[in-house]
Protein backbone atom coordinates (compact mmCIF):
# COMPACT_ATOMS: atom_id res chain seq x y z
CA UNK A 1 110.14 95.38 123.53
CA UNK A 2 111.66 92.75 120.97
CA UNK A 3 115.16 93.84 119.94
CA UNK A 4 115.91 93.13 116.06
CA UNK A 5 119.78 92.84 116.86
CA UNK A 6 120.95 89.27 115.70
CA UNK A 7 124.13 87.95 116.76
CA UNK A 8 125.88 85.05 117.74
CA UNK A 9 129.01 84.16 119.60
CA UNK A 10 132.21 82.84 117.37
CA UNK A 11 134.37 80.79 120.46
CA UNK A 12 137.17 80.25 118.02
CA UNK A 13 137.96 83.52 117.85
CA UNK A 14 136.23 85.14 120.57
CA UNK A 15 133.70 87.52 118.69
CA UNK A 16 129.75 88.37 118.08
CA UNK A 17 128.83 87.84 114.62
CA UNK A 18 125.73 89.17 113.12
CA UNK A 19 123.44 87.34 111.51
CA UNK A 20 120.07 87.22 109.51
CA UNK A 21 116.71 88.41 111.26
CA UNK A 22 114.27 85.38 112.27
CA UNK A 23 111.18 85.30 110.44
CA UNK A 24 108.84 85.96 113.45
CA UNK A 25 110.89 88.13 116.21
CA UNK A 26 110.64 86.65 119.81
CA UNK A 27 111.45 86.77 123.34
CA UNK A 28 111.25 84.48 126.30
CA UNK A 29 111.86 81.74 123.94
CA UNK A 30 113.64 78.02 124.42
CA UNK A 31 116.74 77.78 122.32
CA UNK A 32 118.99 74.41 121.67
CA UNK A 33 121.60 73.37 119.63
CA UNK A 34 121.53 70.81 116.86
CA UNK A 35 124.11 69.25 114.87
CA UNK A 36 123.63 72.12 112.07
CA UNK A 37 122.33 74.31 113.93
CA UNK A 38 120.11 76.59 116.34
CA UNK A 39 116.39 75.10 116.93
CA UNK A 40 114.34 78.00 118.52
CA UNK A 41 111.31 77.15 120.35
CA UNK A 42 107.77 79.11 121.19
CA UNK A 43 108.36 82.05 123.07
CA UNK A 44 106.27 85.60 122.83
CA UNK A 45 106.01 88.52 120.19
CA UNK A 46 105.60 91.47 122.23
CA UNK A 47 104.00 94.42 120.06
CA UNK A 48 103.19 98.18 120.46
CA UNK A 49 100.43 99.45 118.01
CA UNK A 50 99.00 102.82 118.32
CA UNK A 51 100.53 103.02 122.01
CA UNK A 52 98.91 99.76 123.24
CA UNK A 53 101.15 96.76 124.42
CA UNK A 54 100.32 93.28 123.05
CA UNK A 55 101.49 89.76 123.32
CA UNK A 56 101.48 86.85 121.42
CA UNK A 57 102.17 83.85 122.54
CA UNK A 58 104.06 81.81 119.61
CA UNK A 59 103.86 78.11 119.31
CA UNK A 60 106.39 78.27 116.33
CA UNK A 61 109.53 76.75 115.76
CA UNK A 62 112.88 78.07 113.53
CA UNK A 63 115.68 76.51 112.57
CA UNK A 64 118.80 78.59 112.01
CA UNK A 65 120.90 77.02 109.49
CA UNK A 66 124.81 77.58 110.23
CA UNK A 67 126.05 76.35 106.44
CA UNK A 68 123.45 78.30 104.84
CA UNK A 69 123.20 81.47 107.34
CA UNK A 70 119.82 81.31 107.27
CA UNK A 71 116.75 80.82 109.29
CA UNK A 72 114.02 78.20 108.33
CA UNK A 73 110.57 77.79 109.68
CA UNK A 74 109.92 74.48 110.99
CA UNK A 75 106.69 72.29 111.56
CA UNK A 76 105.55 72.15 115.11
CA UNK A 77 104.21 68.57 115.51
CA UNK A 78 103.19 66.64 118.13
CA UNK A 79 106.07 64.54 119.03
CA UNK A 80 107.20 64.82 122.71
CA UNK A 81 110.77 66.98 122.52
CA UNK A 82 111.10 67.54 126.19
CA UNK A 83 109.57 66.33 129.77
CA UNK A 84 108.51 68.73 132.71
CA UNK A 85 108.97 67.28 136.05
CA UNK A 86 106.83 69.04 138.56
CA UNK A 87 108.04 68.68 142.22
């Protein structure tokens, strides 16, 4: 089940924080820092409708603004962000 707590970690002063919900709630996603903020990457909506289990596989992306407190959703292009190496 996808939680809807929000929170992130303060190292200055050692505490969770909560923050604003994402627009389109995830797990098993890919998450990496930027210079203002949180990029999160893909990952999978897991729903329960009328007690049947479903998931969706997200190719979104959201930005989480630290200035703003916000959460923004991002373009997926094309452009190569990463490389798998397959051994």
């Amino acid at each position: 089940m996808v939680q809807t707590d929000r929170d992130r970690f303060n190292p200055r002063n050692r505490m969770w924080v909560e923050i604003a919900p994402m627009h389109q709630p995830r797990v098993s996603h890919t998450m990496c820092a930027g210079k203002k903020g949180l990029f999160v990457v893909a990952g999978i909506d897991h729903i329960v409708e009328e007690g049947h289990d479903r998931e969706i596989i997200l190719n979104s992306v959201e930005f989480y603004c630290v200035q703003s407190g916000c959460w923004q959703v991002r373009a997926l292009n094309n452009e190569k962000c990463c490389t798998i190496i397959r051994r």
